[in-house]
PDB file of N, CA and C in Angstrom:
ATOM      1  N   UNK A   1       0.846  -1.179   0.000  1.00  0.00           N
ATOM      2  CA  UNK A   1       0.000   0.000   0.000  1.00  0.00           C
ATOM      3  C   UNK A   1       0.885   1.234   0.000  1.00  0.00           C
ATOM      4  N   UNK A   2       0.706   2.605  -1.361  1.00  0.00           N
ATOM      5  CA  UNK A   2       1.556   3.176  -0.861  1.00  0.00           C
ATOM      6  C   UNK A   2       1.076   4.006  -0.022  1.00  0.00           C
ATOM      7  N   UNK A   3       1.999   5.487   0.531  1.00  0.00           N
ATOM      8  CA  UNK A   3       1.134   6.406   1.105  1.00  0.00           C
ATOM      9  C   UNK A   3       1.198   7.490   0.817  1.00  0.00           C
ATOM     10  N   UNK A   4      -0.144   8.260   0.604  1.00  0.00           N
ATOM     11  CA  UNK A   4      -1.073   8.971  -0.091  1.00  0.00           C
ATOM     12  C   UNK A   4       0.439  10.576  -0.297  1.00  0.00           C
ATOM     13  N   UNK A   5       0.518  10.825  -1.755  1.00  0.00           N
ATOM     14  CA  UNK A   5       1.058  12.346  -1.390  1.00  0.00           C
ATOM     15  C   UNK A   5       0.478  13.261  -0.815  1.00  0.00           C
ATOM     16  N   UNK A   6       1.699  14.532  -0.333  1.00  0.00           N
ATOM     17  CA  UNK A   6       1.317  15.893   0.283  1.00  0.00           C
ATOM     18  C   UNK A   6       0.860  16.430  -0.465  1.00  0.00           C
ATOM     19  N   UNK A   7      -0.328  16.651  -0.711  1.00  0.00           N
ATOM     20  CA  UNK A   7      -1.377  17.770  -1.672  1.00  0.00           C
ATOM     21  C   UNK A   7      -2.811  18.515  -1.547  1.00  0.00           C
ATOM     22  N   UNK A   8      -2.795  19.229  -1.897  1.00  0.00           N
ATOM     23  CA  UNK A   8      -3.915  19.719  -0.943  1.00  0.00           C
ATOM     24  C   UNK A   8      -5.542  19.633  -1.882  1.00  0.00           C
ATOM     25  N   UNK A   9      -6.424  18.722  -1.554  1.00  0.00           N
ATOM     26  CA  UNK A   9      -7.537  18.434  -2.322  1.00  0.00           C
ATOM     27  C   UNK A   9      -8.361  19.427  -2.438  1.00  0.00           C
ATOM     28  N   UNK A  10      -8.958  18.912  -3.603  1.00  0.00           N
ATOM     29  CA  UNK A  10      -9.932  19.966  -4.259  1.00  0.00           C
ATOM     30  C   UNK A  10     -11.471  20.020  -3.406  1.00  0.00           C
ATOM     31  N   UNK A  11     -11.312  18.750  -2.742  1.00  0.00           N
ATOM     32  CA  UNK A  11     -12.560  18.364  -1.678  1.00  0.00           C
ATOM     33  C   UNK A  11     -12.310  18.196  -0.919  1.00  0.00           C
ATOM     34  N   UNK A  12     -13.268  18.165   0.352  1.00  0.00           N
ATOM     35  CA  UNK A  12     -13.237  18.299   1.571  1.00  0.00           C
ATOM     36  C   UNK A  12     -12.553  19.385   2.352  1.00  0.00           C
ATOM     37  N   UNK A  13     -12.245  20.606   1.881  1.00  0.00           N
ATOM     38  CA  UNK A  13     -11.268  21.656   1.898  1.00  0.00           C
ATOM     39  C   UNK A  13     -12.088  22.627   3.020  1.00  0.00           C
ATOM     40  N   UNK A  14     -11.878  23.414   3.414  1.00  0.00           N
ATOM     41  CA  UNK A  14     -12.503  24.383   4.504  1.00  0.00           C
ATOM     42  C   UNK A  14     -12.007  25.923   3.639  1.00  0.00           C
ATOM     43  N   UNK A  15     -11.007  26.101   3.672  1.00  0.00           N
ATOM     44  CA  UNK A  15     -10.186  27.397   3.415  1.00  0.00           C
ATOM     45  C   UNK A  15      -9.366  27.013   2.415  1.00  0.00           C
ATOM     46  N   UNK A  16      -8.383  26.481   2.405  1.00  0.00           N
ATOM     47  CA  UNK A  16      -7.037  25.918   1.478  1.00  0.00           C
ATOM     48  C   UNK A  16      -6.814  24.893   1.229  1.00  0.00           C
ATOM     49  N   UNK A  17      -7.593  23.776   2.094  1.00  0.00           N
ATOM     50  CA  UNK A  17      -7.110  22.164   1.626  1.00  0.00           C
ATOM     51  C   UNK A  17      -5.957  22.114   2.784  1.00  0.00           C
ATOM     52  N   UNK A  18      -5.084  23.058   3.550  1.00  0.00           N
ATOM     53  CA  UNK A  18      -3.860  22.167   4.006  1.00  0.00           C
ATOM     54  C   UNK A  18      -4.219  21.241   4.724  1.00  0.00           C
ATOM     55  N   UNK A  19      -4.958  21.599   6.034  1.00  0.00           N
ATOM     56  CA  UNK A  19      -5.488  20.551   6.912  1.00  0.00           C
ATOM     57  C   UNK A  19      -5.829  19.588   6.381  1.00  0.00           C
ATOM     58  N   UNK A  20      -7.052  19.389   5.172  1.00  0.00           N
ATOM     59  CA  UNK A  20      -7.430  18.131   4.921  1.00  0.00           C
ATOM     60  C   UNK A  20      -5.882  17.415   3.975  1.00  0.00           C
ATOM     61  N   UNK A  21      -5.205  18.121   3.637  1.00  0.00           N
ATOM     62  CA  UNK A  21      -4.527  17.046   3.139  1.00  0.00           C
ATOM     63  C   UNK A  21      -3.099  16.595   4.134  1.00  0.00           C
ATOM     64  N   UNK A  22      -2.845  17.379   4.877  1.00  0.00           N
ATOM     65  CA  UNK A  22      -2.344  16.599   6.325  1.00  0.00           C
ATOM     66  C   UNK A  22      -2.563  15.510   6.755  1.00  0.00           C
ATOM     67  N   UNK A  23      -4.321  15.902   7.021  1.00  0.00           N
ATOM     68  CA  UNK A  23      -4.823  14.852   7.749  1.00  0.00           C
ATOM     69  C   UNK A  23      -4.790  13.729   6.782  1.00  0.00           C
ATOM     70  N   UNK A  24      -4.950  13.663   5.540  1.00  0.00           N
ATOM     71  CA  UNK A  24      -4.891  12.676   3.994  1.00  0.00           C
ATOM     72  C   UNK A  24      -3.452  11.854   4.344  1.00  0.00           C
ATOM     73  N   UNK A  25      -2.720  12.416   4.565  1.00  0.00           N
ATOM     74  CA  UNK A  25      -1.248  11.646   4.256  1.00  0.00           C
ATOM     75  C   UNK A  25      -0.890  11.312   5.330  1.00  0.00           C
ATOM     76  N   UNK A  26      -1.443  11.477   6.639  1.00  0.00           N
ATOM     77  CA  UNK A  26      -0.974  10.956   7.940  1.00  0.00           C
ATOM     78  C   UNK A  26      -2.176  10.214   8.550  1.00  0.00           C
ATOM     79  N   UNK A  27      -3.087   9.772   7.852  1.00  0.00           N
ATOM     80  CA  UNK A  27      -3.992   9.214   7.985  1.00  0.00           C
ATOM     81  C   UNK A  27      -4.916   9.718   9.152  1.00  0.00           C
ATOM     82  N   UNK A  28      -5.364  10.371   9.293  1.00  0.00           N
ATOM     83  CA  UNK A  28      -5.958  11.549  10.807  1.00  0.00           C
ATOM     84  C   UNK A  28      -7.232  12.403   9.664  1.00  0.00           C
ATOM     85  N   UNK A  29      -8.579  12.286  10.321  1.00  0.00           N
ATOM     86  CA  UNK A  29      -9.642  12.908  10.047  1.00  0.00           C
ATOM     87  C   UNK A  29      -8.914  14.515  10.079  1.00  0.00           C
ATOM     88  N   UNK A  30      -9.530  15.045   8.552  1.00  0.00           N
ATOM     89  CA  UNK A  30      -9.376  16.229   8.501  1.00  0.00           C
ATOM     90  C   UNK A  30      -9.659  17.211   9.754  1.00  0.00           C
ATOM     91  N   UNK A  31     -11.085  16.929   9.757  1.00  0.00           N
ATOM     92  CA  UNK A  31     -11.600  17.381  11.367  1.00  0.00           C
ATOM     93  C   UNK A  31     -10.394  17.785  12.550  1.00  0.00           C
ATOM     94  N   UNK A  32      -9.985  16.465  12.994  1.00  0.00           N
ATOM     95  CA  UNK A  32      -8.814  16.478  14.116  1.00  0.00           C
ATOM     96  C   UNK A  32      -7.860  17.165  13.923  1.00  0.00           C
ATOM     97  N   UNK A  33      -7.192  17.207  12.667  1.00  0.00           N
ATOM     98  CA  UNK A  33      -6.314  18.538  12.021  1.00  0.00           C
ATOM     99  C   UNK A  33      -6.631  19.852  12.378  1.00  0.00           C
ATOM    100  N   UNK A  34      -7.700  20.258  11.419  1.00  0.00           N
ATOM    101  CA  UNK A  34      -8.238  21.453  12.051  1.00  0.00           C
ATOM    102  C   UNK A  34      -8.386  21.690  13.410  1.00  0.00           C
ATOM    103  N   UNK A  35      -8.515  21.145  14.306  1.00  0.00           N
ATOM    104  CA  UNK A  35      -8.790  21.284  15.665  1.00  0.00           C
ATOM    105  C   UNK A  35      -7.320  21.042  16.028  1.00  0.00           C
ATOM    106  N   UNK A  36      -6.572  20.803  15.932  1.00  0.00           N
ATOM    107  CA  UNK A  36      -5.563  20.473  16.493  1.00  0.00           C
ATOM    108  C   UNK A  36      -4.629  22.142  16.372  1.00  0.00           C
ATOM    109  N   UNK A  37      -4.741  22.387  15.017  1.00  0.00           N
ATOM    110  CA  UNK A  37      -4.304  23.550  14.531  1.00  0.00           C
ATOM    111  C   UNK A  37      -5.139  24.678  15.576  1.00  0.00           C
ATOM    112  N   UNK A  38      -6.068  25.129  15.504  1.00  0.00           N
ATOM    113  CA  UNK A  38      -6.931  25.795  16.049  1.00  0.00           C
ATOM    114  C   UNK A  38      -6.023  26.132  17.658  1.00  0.00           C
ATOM    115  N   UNK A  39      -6.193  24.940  18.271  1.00  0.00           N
ATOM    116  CA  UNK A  39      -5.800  24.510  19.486  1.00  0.00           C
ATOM    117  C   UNK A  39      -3.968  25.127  19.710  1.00  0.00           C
ATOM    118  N   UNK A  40      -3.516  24.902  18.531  1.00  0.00           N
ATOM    119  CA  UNK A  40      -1.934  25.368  18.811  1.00  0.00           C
ATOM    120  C   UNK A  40      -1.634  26.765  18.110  1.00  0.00           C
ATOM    121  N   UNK A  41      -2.925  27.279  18.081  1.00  0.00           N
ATOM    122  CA  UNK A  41      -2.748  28.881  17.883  1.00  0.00           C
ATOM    123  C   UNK A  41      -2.642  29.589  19.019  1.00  0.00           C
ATOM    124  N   UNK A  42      -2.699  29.213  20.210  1.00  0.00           N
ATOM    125  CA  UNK A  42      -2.957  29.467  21.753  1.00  0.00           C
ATOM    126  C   UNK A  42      -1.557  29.523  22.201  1.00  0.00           C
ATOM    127  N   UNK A  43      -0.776  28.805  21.384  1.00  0.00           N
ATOM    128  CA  UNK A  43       0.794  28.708  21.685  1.00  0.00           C
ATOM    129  C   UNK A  43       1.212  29.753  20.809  1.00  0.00           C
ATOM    130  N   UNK A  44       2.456  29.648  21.500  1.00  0.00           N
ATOM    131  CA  UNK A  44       3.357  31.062  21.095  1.00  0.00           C
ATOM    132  C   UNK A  44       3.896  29.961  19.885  1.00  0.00           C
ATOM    133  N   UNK A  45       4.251  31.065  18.547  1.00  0.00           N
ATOM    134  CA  UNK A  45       4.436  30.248  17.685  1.00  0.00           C
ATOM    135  C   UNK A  45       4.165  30.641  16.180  1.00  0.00           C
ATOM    136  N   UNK A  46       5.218  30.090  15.394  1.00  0.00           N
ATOM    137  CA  UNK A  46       4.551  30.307  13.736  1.00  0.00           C
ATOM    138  C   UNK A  46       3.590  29.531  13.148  1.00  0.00           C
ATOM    139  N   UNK A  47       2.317  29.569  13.699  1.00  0.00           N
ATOM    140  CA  UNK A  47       1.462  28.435  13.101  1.00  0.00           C
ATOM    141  C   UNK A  47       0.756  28.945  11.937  1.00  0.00           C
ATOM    142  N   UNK A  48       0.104  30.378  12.274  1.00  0.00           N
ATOM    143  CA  UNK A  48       0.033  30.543  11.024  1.00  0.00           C
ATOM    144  C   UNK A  48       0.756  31.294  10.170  1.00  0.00           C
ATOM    145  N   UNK A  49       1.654  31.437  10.185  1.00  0.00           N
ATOM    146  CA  UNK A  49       3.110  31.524   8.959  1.00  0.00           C
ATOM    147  C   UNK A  49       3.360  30.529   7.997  1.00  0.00           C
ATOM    148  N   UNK A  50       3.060  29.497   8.930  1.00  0.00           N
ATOM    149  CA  UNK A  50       3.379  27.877   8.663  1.00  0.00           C
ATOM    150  C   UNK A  50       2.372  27.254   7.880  1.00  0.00           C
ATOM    151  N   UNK A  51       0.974  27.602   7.885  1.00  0.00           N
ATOM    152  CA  UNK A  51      -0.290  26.995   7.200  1.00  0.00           C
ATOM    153  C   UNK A  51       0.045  27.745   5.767  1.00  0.00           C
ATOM    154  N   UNK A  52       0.328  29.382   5.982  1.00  0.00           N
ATOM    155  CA  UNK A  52       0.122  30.041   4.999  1.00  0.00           C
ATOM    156  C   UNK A  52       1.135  30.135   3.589  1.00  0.00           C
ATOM    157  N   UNK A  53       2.665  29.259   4.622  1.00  0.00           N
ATOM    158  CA  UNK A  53       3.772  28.497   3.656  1.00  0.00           C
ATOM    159  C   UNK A  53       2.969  27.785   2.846  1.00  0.00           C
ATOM    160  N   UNK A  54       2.171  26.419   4.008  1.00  0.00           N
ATOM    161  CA  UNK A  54       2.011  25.355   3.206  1.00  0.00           C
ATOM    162  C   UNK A  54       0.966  25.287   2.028  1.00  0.00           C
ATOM    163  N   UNK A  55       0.256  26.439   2.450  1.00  0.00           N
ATOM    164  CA  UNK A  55      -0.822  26.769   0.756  1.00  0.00           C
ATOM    165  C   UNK A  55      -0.137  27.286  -0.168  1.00  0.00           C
ATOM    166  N   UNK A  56       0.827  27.831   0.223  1.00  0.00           N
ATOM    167  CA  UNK A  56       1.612  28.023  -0.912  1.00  0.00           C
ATOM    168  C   UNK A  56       2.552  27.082  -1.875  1.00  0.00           C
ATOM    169  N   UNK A  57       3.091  26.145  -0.943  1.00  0.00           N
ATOM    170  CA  UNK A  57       4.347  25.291  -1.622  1.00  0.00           C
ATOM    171  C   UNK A  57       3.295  24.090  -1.951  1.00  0.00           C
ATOM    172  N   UNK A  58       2.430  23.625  -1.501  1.00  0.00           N
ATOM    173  CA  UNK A  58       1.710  22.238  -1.507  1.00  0.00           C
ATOM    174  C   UNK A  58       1.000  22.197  -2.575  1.00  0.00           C
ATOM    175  N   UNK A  59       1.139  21.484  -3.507  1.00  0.00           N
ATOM    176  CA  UNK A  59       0.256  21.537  -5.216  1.00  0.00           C
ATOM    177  C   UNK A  59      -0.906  21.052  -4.795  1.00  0.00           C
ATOM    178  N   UNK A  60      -1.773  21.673  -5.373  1.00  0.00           N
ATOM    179  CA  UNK A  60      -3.260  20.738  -5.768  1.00  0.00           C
ATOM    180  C   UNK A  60      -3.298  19.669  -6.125  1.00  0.00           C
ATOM    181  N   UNK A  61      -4.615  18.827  -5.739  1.00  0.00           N
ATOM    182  CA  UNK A  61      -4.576  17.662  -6.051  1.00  0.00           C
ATOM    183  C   UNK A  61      -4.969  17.471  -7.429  1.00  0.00           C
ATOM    184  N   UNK A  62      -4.253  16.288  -7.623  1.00  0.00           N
ATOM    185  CA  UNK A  62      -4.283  16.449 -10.096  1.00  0.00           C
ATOM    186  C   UNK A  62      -5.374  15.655  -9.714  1.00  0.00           C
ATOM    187  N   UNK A  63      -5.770  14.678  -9.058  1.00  0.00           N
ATOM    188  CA  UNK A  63      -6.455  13.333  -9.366  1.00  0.00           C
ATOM    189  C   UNK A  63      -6.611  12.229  -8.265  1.00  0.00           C
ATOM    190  N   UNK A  64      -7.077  11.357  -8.139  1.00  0.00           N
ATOM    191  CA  UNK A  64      -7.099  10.085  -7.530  1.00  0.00           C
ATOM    192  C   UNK A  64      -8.728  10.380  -6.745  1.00  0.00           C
ATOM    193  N   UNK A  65      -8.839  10.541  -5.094  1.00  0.00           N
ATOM    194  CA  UNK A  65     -10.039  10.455  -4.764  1.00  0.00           C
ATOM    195  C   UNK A  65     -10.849  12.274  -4.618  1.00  0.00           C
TER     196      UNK A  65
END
């Protein structure tokens, strides 16, 4: 089985897709992502620097589900 690339889907998306495709490749409900994120905005920290990298560098999804 392989495992799934870093990409950010065209579905199930909220804002950008990063979360759901996090949660896609580490096998973790999009849901729990988002909340998890949410949750570590409370911390001192580049989190969202870090989301707003990853919409940037992370390709769309071409295909599959």
């Amino acid at each position: 089985m392989s495992t799934p690339v870093l990409s950010r889907p065209t579905r199930g998306k909220l804002i950008a897709g990063v979360c759901a495709g996090l949660g896609r490749r580490f096998g973790l409900p999009a849901n729990v992502v988002r909340l998890l994120f949410i949750v570590s905005c409370v911390l001192p920290g580049p989190q969202v620097l870090a989301y707003l990298a990853l919409w940037v560098v992370l390709p769309k999804d071409t295909g599959g589900r």
